[in-house]
Protein backbone atom coordinates (compact mmCIF):
# COMPACT_ATOMS: atom_id res chain seq x y z
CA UNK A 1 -4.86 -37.79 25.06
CA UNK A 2 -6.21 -40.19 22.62
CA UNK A 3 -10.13 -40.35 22.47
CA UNK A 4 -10.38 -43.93 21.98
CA UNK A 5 -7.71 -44.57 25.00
CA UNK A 6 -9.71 -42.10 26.89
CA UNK A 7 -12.96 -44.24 26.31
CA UNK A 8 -11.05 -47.42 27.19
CA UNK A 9 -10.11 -45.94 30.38
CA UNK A 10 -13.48 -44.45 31.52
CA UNK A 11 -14.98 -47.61 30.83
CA UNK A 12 -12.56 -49.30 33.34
CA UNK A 13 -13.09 -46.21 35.72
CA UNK A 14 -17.19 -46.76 35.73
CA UNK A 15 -16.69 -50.83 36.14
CA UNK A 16 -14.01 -50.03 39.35
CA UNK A 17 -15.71 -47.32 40.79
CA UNK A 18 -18.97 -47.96 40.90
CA UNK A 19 -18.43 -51.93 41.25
CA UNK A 20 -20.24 -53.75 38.49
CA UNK A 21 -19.53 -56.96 37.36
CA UNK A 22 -18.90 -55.99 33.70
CA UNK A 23 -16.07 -56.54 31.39
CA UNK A 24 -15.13 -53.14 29.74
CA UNK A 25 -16.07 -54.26 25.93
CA UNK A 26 -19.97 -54.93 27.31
CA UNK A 27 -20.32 -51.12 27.96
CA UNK A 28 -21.12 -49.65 24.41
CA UNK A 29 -20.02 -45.82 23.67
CA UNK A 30 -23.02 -44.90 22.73
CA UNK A 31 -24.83 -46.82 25.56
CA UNK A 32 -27.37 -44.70 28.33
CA UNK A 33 -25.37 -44.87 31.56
CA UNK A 34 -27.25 -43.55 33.98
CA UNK A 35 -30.95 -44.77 33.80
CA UNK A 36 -31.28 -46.59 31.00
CA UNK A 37 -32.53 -49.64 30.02
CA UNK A 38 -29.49 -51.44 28.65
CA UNK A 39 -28.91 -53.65 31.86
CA UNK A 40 -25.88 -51.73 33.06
CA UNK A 41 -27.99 -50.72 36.09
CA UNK A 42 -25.58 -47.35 37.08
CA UNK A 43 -28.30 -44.89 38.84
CA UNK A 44 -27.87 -41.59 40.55
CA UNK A 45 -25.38 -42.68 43.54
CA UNK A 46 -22.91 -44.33 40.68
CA UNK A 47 -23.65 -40.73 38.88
CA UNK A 48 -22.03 -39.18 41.99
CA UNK A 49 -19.03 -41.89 42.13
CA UNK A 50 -18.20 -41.16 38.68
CA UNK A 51 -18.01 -37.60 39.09
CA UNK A 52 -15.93 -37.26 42.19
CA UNK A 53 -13.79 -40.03 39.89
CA UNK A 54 -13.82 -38.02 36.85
CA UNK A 55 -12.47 -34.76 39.18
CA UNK A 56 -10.12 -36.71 40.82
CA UNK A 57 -8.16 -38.50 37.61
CA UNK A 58 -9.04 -36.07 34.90
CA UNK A 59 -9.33 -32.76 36.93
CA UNK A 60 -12.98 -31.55 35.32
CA UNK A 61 -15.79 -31.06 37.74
CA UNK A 62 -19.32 -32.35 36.50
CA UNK A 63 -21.59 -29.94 37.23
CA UNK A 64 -25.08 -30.99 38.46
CA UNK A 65 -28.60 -30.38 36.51
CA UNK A 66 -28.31 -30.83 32.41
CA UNK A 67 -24.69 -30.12 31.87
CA UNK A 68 -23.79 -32.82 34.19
CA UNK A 69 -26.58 -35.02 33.03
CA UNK A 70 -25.09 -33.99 29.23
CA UNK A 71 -21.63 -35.63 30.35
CA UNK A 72 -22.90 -38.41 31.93
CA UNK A 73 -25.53 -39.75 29.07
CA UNK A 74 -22.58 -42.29 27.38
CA UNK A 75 -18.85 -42.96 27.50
CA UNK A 76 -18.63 -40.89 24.17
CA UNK A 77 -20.49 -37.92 26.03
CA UNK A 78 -18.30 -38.12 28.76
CA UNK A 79 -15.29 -38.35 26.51
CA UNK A 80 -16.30 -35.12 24.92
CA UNK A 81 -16.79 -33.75 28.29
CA UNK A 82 -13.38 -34.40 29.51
CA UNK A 83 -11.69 -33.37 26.30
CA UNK A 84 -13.03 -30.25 26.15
C-alpha cells in the first residue's frame, strides 16, 4: 500500500470514527493526536476507537502502554505502525 494513500485514509478513519467535525487536510502528519494542543481534541476514549478501527481495517493490534502510545503520536507514526 502506498504511504501517502495510507495517510489519506487514516485521516478519514480518525474524522469517521471518532466523530470530529474536521476536513481530512486540517489534520497535519506530523500533528499530536492524542493530547495535544493543536485543537483536534482526540483524548484517550478516541485512542481506543482508533485502535479497535485500526485492527479491524488494517489487521494490526495497538498494543497499550508506549508502543501503543508510539503509534498513536501522529498520522505518520501510525502509518509506520501499520506498515510495518
Amino acid at each position: 500500500m502506498d504511504r501517502e494513500q495510507l495517510k489519506r485514509e487514516l485521516k478519514l478513519l480518525l474524522i469517521q470514527e471518532c466523530e470530529k467535525d474536521l476536513k481530512p487536510e486540517q489534520i497535519a502528519d506530523d500533528a499530536v493526536l492524542i493530547g495535544g494542543r493543536n485543537g483536534l481534541d482526540f483524548d484517550s476514549l478516541d485512542a481506543l476507537q482508533i485502535s479497535m478501527a485500526v485492527h479491524q481495517r488494517y489487521g494490526k493490534r495497538i498494543q497499550p502502554g508506549n508502543e501503543g502510545r508510539k503509534a498513536l503520536a501522529s498520522v505518520n507514526s501510525l502509518a509506520d505502525f501499520i506498515l510495518s
